[in-house]
N, C-alpha and C. Protein backbone atom coordinates (compact mmCIF):
# COMPACT_ATOMS: atom_id res chain seq x y z
N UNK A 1 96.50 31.24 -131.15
CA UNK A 1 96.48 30.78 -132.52
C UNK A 1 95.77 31.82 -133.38
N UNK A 2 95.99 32.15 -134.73
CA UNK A 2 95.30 32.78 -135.56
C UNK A 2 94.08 32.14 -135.98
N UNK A 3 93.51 33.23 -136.93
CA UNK A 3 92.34 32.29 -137.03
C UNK A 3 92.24 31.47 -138.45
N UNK A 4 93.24 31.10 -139.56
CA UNK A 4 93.52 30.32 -139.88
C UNK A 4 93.81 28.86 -139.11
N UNK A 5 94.54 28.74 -138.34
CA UNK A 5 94.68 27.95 -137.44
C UNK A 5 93.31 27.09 -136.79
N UNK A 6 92.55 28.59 -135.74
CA UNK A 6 90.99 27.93 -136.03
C UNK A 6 90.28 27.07 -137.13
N UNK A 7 90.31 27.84 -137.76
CA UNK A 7 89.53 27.31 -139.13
C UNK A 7 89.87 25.81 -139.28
N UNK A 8 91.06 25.71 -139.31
CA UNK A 8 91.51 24.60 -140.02
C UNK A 8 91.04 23.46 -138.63
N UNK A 9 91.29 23.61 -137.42
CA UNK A 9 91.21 22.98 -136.21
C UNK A 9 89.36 22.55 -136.33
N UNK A 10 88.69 23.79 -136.31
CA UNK A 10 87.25 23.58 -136.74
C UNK A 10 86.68 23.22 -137.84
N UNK A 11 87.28 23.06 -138.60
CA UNK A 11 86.65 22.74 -140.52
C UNK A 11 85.77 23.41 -141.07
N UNK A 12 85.78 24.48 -140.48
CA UNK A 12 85.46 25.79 -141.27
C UNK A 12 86.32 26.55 -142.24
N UNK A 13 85.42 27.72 -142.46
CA UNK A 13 86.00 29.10 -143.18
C UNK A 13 86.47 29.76 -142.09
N UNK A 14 87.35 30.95 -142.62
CA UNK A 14 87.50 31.98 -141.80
C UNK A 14 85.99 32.91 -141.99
N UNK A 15 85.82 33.25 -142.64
CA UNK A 15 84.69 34.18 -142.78
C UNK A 15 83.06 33.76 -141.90
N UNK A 16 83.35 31.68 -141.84
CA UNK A 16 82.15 31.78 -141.10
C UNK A 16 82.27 31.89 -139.57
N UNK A 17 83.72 32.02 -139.11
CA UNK A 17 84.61 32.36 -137.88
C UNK A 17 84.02 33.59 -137.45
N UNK A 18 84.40 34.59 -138.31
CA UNK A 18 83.73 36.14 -137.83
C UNK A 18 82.40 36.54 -138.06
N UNK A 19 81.85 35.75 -138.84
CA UNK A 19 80.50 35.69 -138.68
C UNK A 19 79.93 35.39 -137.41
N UNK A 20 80.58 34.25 -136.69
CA UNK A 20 80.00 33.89 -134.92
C UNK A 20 80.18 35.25 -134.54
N UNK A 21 81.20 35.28 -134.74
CA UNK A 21 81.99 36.92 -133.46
C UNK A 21 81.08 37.65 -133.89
N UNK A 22 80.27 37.92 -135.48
CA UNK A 22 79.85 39.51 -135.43
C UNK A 22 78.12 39.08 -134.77
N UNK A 23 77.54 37.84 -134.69
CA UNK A 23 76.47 37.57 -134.54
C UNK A 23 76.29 37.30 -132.78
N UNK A 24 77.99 37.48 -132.27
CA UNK A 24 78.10 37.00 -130.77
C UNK A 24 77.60 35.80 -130.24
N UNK A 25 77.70 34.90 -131.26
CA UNK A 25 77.94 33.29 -131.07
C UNK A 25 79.41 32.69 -130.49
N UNK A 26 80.37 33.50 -131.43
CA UNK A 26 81.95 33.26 -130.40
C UNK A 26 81.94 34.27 -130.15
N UNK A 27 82.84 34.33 -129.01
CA UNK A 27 83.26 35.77 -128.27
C UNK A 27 84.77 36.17 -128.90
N UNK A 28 84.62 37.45 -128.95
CA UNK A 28 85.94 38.19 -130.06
C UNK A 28 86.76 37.73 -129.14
N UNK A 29 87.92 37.56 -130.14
CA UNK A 29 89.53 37.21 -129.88
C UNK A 29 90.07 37.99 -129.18
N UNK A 30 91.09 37.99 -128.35
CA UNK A 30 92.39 38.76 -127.62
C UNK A 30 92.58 39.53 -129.12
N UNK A 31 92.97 40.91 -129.26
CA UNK A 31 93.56 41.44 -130.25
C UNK A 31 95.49 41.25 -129.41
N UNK A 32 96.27 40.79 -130.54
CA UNK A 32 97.89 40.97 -130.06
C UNK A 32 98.47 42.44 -130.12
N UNK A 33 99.57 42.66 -129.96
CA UNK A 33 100.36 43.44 -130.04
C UNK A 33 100.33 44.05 -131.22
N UNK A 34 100.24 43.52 -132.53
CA UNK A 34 100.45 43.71 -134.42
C UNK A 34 99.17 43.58 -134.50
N UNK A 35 97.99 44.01 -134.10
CA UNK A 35 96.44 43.53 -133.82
C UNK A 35 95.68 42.49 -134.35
N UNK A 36 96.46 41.31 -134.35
CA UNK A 36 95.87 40.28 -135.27
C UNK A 36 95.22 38.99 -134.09
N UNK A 37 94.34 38.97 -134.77
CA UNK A 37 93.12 38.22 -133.26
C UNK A 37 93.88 37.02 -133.42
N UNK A 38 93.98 36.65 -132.15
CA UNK A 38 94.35 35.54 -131.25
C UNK A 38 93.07 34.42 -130.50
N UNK A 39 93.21 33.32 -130.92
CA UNK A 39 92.08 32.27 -130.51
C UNK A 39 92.67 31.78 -129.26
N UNK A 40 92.01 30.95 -128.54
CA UNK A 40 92.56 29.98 -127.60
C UNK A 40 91.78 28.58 -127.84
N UNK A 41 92.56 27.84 -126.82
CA UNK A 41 91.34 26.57 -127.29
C UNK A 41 89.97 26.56 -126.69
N UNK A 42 89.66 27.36 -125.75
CA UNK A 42 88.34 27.76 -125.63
C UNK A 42 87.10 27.91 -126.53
N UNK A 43 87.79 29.14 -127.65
CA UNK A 43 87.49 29.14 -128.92
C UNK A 43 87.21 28.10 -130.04
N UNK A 44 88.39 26.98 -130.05
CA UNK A 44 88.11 25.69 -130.63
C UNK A 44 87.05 25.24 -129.80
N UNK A 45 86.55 24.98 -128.60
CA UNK A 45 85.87 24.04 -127.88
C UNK A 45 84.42 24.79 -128.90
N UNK A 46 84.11 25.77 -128.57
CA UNK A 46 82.99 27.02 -128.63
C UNK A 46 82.68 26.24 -130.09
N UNK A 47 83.55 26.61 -131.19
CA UNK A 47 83.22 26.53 -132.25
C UNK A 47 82.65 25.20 -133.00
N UNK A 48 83.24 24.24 -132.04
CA UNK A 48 83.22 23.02 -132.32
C UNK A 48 81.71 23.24 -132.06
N UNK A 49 81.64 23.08 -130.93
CA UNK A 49 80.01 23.10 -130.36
C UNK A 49 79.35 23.77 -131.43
N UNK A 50 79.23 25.21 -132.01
CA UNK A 50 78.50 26.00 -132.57
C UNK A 50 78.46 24.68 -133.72
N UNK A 51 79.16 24.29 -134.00
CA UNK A 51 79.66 23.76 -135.60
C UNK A 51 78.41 22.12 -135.72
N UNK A 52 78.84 21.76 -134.62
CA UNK A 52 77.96 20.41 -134.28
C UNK A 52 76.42 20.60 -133.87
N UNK A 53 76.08 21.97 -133.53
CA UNK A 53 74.58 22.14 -133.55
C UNK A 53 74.07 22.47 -134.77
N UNK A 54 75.35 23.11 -135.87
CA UNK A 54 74.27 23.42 -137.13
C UNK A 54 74.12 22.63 -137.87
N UNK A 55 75.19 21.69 -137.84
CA UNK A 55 74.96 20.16 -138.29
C UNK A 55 73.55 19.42 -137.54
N UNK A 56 73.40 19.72 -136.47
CA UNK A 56 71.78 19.43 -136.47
C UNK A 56 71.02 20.25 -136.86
N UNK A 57 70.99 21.13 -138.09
CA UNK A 57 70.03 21.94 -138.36
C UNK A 57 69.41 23.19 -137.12
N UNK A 58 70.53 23.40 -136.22
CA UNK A 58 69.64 24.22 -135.10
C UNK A 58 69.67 25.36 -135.46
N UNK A 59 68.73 26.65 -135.00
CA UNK A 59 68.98 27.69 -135.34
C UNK A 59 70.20 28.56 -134.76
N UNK A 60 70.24 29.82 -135.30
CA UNK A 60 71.32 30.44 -133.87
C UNK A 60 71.26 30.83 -133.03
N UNK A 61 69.63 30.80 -132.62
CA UNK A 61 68.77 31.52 -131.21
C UNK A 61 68.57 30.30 -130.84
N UNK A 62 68.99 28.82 -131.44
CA UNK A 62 68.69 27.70 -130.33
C UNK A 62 70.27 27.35 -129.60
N UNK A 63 70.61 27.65 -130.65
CA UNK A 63 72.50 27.71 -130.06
C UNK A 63 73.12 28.72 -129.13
N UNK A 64 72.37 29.57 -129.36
CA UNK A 64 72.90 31.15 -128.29
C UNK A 64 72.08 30.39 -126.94
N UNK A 65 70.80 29.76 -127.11
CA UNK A 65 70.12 29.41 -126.04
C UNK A 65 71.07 28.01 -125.01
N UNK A 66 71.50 27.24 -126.04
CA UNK A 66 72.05 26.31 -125.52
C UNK A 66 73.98 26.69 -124.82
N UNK A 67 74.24 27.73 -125.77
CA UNK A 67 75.58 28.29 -125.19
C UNK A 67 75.43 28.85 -123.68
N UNK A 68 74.19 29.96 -123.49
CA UNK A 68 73.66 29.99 -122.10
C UNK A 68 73.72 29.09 -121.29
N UNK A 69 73.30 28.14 -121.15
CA UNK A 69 73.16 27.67 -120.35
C UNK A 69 74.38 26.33 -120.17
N UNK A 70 75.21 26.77 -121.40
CA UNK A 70 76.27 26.01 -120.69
C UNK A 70 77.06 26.52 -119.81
N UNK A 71 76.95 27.88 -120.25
CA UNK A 71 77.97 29.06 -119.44
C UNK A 71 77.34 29.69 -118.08
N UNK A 72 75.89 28.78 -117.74
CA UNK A 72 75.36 29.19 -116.54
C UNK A 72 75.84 28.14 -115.19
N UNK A 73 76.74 27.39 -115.82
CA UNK A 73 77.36 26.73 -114.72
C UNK A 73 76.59 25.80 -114.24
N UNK A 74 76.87 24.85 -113.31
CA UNK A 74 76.61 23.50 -112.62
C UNK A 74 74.99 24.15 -112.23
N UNK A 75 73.72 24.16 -112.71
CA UNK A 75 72.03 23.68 -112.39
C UNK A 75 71.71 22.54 -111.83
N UNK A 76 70.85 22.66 -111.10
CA UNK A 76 70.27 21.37 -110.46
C UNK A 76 68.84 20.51 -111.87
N UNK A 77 68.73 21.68 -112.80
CA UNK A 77 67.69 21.12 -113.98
C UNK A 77 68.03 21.46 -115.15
N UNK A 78 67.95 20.12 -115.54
CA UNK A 78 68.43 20.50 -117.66
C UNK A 78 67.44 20.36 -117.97
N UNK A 79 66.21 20.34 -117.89
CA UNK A 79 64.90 19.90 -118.47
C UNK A 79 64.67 21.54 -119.34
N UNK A 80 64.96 22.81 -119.30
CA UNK A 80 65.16 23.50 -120.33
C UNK A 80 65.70 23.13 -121.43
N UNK A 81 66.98 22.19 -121.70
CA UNK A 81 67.61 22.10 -122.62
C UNK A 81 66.99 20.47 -123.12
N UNK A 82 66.57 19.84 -122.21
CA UNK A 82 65.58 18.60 -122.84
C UNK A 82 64.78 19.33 -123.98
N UNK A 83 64.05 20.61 -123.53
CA UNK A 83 62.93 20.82 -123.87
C UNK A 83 63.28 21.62 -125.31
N UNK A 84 64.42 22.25 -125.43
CA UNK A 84 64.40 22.97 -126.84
C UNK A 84 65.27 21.80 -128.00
N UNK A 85 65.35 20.60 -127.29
CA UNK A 85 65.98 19.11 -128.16
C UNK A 85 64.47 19.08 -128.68
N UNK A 86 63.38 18.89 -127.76
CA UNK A 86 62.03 18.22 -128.08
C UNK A 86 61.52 19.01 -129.22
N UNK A 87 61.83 20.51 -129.31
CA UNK A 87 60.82 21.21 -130.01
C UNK A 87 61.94 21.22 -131.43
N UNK A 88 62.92 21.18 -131.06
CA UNK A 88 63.81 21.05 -132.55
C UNK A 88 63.34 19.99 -133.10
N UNK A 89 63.29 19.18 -132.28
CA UNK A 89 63.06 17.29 -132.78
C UNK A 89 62.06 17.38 -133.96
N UNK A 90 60.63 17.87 -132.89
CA UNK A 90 59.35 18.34 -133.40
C UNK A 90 59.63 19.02 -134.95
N UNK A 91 60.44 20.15 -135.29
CA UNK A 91 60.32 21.10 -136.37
C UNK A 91 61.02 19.82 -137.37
N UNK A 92 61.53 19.04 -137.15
CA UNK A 92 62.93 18.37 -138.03
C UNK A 92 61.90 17.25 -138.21
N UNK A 93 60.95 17.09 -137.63
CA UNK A 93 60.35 15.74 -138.13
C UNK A 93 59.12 16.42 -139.09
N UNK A 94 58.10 17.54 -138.83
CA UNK A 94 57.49 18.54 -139.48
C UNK A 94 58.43 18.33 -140.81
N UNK A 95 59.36 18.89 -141.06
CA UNK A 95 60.27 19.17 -142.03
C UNK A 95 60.36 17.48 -142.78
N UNK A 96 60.94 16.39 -142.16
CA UNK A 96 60.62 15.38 -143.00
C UNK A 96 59.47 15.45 -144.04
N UNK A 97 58.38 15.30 -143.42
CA UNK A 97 56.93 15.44 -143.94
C UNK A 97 56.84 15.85 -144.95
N UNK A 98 56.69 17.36 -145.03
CA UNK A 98 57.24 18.22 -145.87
C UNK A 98 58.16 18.11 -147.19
N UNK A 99 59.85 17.60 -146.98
CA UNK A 99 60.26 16.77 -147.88
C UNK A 99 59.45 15.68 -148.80
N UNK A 100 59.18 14.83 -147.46
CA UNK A 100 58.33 13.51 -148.20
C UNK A 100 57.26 13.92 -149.27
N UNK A 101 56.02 15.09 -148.81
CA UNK A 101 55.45 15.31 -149.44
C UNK A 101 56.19 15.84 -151.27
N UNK A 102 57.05 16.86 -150.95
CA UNK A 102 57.57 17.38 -151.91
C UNK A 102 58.20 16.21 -152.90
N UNK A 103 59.02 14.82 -152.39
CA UNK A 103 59.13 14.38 -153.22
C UNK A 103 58.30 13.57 -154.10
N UNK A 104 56.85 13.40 -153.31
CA UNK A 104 55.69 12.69 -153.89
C UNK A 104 55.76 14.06 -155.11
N UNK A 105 55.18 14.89 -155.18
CA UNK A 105 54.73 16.04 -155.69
C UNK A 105 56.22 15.94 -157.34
N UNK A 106 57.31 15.61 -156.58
CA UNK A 106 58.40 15.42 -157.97
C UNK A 106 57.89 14.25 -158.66
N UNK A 107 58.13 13.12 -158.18
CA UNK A 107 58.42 11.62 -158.86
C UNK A 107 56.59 11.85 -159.82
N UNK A 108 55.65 12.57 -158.99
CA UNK A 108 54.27 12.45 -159.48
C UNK A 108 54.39 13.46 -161.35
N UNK A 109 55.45 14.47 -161.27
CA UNK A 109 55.44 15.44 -162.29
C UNK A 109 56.35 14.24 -162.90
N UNK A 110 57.38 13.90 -162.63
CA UNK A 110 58.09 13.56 -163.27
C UNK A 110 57.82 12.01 -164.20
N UNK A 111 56.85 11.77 -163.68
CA UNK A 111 56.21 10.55 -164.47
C UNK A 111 55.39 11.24 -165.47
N UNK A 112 55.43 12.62 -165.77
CA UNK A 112 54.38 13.20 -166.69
C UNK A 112 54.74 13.76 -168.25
N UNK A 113 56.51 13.16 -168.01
CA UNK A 113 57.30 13.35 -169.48
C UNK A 113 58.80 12.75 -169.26
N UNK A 114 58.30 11.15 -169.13
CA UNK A 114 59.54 10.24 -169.52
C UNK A 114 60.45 9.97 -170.37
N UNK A 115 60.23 10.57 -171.94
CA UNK A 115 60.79 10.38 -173.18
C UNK A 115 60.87 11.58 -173.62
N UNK A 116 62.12 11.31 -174.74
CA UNK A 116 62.70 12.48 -175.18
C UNK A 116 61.56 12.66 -176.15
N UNK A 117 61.50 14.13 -176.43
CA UNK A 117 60.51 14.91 -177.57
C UNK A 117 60.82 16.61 -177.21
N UNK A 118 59.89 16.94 -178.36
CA UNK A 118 59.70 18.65 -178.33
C UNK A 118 59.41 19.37 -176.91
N UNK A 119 60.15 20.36 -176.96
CA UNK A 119 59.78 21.06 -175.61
C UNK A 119 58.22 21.80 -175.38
N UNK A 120 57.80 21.64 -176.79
CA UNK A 120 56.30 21.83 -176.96
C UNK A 120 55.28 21.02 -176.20
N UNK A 121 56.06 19.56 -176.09
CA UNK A 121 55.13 18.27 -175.98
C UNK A 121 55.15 17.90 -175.03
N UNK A 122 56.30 18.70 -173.84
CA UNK A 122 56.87 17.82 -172.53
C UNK A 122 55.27 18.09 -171.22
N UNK A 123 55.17 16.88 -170.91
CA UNK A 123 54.25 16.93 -169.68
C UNK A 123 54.21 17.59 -168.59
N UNK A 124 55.79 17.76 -168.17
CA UNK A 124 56.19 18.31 -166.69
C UNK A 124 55.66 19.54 -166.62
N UNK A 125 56.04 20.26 -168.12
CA UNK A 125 55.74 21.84 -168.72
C UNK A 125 54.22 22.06 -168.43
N UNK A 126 54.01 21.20 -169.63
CA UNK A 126 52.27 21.35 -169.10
C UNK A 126 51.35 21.61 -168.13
N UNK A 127 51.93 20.49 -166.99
CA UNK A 127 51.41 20.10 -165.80
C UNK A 127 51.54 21.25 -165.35
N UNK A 128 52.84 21.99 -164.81
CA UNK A 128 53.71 23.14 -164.48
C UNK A 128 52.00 24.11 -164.35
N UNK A 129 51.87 24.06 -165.45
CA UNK A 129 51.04 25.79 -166.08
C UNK A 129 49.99 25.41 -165.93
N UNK A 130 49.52 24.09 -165.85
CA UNK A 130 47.83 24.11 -165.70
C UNK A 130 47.25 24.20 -164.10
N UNK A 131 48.18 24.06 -163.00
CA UNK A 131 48.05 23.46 -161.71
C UNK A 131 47.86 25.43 -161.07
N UNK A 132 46.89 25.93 -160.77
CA UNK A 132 47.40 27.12 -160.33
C UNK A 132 48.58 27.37 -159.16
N UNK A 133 49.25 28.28 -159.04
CA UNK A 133 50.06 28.17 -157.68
C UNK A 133 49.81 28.13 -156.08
N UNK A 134 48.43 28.45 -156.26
CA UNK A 134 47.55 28.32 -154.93
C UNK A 134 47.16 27.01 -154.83
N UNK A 135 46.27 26.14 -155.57
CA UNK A 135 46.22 24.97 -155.11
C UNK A 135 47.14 24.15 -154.95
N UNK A 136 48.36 24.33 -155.63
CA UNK A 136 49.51 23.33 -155.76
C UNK A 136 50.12 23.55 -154.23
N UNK A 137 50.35 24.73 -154.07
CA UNK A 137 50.92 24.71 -152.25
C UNK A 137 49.75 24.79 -151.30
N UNK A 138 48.43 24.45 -151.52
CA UNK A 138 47.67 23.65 -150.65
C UNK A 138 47.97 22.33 -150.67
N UNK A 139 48.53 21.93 -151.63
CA UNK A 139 48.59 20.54 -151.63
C UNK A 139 50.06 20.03 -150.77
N UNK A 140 50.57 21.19 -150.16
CA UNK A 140 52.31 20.75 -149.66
C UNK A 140 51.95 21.40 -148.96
N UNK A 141 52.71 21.27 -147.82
CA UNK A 141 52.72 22.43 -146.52
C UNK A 141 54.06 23.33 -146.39
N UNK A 142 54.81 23.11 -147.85
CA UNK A 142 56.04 23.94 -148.35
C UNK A 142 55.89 25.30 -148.35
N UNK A 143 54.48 25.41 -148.84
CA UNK A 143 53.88 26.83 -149.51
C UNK A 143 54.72 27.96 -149.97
């Protein structure tokens, strides 16, 4: 199959297609005869996978990690791959926090100029410029 074909099979772009290949997340295509890369469904399987870990937010060194060890064949222990679920888990719940905090930090500005007026008069502005930028990202762990 071309890699239109891919794309469309994976619900991707083409461009984020050769992006795997150039980052060696998918492995390059058969070139044909007229040199136009050729997928198999291997490729669909691969991509799918790549596609469904970044939908969990994983990185691509947790995905290259987890492609390993699918391609290391039948192990007697997955507790490696338990273990980089746990520490993703860990960063993604960190990251809630974080959010949460940040949206305290909005709804808190944003109660600081509810009504229309002069852009002279607005609170958010104010607030903005009086808060230095150092204490304000002590106050988030956004920084």
């Amino acid at each position: 199959m071309k890699i239109g074909e891919l794309a469309q099979l994976a619900r991707c772009g083409t461009e984020t297609i050769r992006y795997y290949e150039r980052i060696g997340l998918l492995p390059p295509p058969i070139r044909g005869d007229n040199n136009y890369r050729r997928y198999t469904d291997k490729h669909v399987e691969q991509l799918r996978f790549i596609r469904n870990c970044r939908s969990l937010d994983m990185t691509h060194e947790e995905i290259r990690t987890l492609l390993d060890y699918s391609k290391a064949g039948p192990t007697p222990d997955c507790s490696p791959i338990n273990d980089l679920i746990q520490e993703h888990l860990q960063h993604v719940t960190i990251r809630i926090q974080e959010l949460q905090s940040l949206e305290t930090q909005l709804r808190d500005l944003y109660q600081q100029c509810q009504h229309p007026g002069q852009v002279s008069d607005c609170g958010i502005l104010e607030n903005l410029s009086k808060l230095p930028l150092e204490e304000r990202n002590s106050q988030s762990h956004l920084g």
